[in-house]
C-alpha atoms as a PDB file:
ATOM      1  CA  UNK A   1       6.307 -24.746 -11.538  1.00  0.00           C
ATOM      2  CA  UNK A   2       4.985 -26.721 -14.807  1.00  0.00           C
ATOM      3  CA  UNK A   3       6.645 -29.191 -15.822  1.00  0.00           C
ATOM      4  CA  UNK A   4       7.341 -31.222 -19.174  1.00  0.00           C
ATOM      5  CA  UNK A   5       8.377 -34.818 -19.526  1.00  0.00           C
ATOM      6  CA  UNK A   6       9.290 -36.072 -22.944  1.00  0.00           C
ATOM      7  CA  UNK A   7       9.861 -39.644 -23.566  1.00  0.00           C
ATOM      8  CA  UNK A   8      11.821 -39.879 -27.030  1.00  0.00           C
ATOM      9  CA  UNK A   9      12.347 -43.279 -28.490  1.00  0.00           C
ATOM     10  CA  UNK A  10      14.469 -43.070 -31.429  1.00  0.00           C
ATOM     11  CA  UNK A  11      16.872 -45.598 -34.053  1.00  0.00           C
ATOM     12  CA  UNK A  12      19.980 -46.046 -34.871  1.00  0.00           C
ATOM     13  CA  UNK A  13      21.260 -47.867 -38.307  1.00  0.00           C
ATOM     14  CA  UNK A  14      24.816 -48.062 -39.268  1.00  0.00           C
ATOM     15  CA  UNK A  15      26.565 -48.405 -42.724  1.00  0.00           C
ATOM     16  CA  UNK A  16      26.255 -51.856 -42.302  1.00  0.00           C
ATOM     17  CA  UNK A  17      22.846 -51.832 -41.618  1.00  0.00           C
ATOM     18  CA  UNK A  18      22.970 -52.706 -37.626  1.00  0.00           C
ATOM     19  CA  UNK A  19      20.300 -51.096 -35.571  1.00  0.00           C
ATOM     20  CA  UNK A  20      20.085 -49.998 -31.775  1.00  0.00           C
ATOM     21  CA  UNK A  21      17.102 -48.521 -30.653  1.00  0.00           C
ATOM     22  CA  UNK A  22      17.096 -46.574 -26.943  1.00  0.00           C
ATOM     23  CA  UNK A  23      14.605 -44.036 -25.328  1.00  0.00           C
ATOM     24  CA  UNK A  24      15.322 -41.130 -23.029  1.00  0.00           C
ATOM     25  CA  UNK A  25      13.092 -38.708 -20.971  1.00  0.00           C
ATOM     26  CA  UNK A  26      13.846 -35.033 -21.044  1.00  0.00           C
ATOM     27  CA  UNK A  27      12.998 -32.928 -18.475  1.00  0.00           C
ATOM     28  CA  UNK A  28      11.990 -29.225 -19.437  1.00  0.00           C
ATOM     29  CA  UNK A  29      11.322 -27.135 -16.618  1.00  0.00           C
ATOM     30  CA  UNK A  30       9.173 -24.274 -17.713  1.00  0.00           C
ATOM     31  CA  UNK A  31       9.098 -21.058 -14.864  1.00  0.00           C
ATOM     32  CA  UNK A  32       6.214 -19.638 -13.755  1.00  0.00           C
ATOM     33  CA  UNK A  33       6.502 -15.586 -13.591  1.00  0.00           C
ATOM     34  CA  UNK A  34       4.850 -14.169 -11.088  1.00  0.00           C
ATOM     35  CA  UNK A  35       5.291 -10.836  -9.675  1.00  0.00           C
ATOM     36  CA  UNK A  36       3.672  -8.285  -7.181  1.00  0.00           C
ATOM     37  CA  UNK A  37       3.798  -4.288  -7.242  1.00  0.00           C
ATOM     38  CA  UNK A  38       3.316  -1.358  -5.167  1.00  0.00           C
ATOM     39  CA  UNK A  39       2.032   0.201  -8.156  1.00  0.00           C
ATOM     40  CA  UNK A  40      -0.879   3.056  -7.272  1.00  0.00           C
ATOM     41  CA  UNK A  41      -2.307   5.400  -9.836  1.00  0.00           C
ATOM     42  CA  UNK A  42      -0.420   9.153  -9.207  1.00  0.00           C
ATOM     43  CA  UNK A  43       0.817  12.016 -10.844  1.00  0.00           C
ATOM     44  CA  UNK A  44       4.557  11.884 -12.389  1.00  0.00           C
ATOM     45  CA  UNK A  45       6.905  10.711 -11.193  1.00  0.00           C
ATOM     46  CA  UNK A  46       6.006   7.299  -9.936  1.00  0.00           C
ATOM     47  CA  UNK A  47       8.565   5.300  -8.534  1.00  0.00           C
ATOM     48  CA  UNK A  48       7.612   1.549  -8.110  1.00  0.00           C
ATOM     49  CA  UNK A  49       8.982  -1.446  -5.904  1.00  0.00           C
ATOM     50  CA  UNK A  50       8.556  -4.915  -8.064  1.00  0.00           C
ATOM     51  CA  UNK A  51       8.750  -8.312  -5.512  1.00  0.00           C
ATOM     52  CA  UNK A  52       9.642 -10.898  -8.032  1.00  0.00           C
ATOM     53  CA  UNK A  53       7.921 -13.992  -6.585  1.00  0.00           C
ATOM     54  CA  UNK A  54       8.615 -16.461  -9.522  1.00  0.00           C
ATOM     55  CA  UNK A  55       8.706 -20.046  -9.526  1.00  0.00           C
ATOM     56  CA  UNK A  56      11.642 -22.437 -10.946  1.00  0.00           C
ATOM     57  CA  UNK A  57      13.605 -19.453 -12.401  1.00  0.00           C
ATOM     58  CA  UNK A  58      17.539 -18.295 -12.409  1.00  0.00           C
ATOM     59  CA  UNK A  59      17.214 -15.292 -14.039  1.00  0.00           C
ATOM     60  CA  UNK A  60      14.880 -12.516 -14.973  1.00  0.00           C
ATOM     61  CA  UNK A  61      14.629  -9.970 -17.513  1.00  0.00           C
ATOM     62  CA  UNK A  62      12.069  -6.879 -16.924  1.00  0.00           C
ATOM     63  CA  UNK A  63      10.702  -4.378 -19.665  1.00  0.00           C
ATOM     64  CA  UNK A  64       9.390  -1.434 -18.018  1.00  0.00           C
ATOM     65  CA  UNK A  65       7.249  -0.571 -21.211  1.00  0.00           C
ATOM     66  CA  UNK A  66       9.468   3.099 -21.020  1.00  0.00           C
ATOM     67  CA  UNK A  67      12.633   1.924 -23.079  1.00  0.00           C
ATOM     68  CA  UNK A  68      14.077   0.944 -19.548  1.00  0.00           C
ATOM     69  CA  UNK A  69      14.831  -2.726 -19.051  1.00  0.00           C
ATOM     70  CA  UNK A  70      16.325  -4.385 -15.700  1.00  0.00           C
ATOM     71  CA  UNK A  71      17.425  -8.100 -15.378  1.00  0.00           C
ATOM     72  CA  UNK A  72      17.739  -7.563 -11.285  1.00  0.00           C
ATOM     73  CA  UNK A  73      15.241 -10.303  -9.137  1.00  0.00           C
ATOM     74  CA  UNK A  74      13.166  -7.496  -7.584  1.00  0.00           C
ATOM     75  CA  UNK A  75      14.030  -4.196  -9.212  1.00  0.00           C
ATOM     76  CA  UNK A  76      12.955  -0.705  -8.056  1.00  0.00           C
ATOM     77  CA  UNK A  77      12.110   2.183 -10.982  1.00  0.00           C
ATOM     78  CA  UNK A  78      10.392   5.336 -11.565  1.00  0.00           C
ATOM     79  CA  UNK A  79       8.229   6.166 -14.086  1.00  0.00           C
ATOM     80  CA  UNK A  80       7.709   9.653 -15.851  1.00  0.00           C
ATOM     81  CA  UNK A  81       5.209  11.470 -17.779  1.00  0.00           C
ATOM     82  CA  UNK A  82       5.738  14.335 -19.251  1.00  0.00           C
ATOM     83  CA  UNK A  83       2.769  14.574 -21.813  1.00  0.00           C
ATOM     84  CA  UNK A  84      -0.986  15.903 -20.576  1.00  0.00           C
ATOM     85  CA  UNK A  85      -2.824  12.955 -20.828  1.00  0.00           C
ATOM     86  CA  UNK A  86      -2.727   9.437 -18.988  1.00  0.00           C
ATOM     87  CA  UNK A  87       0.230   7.113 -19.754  1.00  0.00           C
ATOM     88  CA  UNK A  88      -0.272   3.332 -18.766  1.00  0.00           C
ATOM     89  CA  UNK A  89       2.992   1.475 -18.999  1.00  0.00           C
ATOM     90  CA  UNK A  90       2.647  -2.453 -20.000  1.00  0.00           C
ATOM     91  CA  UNK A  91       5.853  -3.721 -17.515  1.00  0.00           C
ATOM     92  CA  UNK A  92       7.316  -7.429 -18.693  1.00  0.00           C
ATOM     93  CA  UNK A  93       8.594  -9.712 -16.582  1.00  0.00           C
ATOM     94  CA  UNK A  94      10.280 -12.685 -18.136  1.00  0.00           C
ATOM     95  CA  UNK A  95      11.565 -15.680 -15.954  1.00  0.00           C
ATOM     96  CA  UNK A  96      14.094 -18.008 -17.533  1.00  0.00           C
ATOM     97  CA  UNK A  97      14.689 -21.251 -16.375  1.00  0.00           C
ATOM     98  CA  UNK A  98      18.127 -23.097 -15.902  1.00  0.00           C
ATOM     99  CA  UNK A  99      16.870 -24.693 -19.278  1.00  0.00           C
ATOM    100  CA  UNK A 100      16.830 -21.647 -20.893  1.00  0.00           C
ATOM    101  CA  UNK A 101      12.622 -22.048 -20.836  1.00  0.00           C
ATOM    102  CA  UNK A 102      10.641 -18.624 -20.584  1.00  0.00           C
ATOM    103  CA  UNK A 103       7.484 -17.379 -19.454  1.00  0.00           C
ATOM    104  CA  UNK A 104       6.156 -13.950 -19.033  1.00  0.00           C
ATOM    105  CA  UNK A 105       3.677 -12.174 -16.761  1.00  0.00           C
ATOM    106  CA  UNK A 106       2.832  -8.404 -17.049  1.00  0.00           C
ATOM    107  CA  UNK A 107       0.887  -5.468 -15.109  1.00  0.00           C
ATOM    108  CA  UNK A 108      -0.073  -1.887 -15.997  1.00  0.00           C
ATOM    109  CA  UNK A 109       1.150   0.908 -14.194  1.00  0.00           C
ATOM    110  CA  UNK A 110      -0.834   4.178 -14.342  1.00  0.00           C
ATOM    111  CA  UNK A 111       0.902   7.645 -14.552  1.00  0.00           C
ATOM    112  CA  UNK A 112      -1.053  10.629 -14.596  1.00  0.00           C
ATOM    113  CA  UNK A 113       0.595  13.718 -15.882  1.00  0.00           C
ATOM    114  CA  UNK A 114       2.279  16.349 -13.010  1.00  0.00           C
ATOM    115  CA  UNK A 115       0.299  19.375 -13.433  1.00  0.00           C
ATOM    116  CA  UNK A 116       3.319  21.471 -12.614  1.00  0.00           C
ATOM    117  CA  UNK A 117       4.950  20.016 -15.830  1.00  0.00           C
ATOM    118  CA  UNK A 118       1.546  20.480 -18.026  1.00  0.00           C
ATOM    119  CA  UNK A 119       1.265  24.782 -17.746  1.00  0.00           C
ATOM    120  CA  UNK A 120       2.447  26.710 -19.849  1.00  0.00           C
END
């Protein structure tokens, strides 16, 4: 996980014209997204296992690059294509931290047209 530290310093002045001064040192955890696939390279449909393996993360928020979207750890989906030509899908995995902190990894998953679905 990468990690931030912050050390603010910052003053106070009153009406009166009193001043405090104090520091703090904020923590922001940032995630680190990380996922693996059993993505191969067929012919439509393609359904896909996802093994979320991210670091300092509560939640997760996938884009499957079809309009689909999933915010389960490790999601499952299929992908289809119905045109007669090659369609990679960018898929988007976000991890958010407890801090609200994202980061994003991605991977490409090839679907080759069904040739049952292609004649005419």
């Amino acid at each position: 996980m990468v990690k931030g530290y912050y050390d603010l310093k910052f003053t106070v002045t009153d009406d009166n014209g009193c001043q405090g001064s104090d520091s703090i040192i904020l923590f922001n955890d940032i995630p680190n997204a990380v996922f693996a696939s059993d993505a191969e390279p067929k012919c439509s449909p393609v359904t896909v296992h996802f093994t979320n393996t991210s670091e300092g993360a509560v939640g997760y928020h996938w884009d499957f690059g079809d309009g689909d979207t999933s915010d389960a750890e490790d999601p499952v989906h299929t992908f289809y294509n119905t045109s007669s030509s090659v369609v990679h899908y960018n898929v988007v995995l976000t991890a958010i931290s407890r801090n609200g902190c994202r980061h994003q990894a991605n991977e490409y998953v090839t679907v080759y047209p069904n040739p049952a679905s292609v004649i005419s």
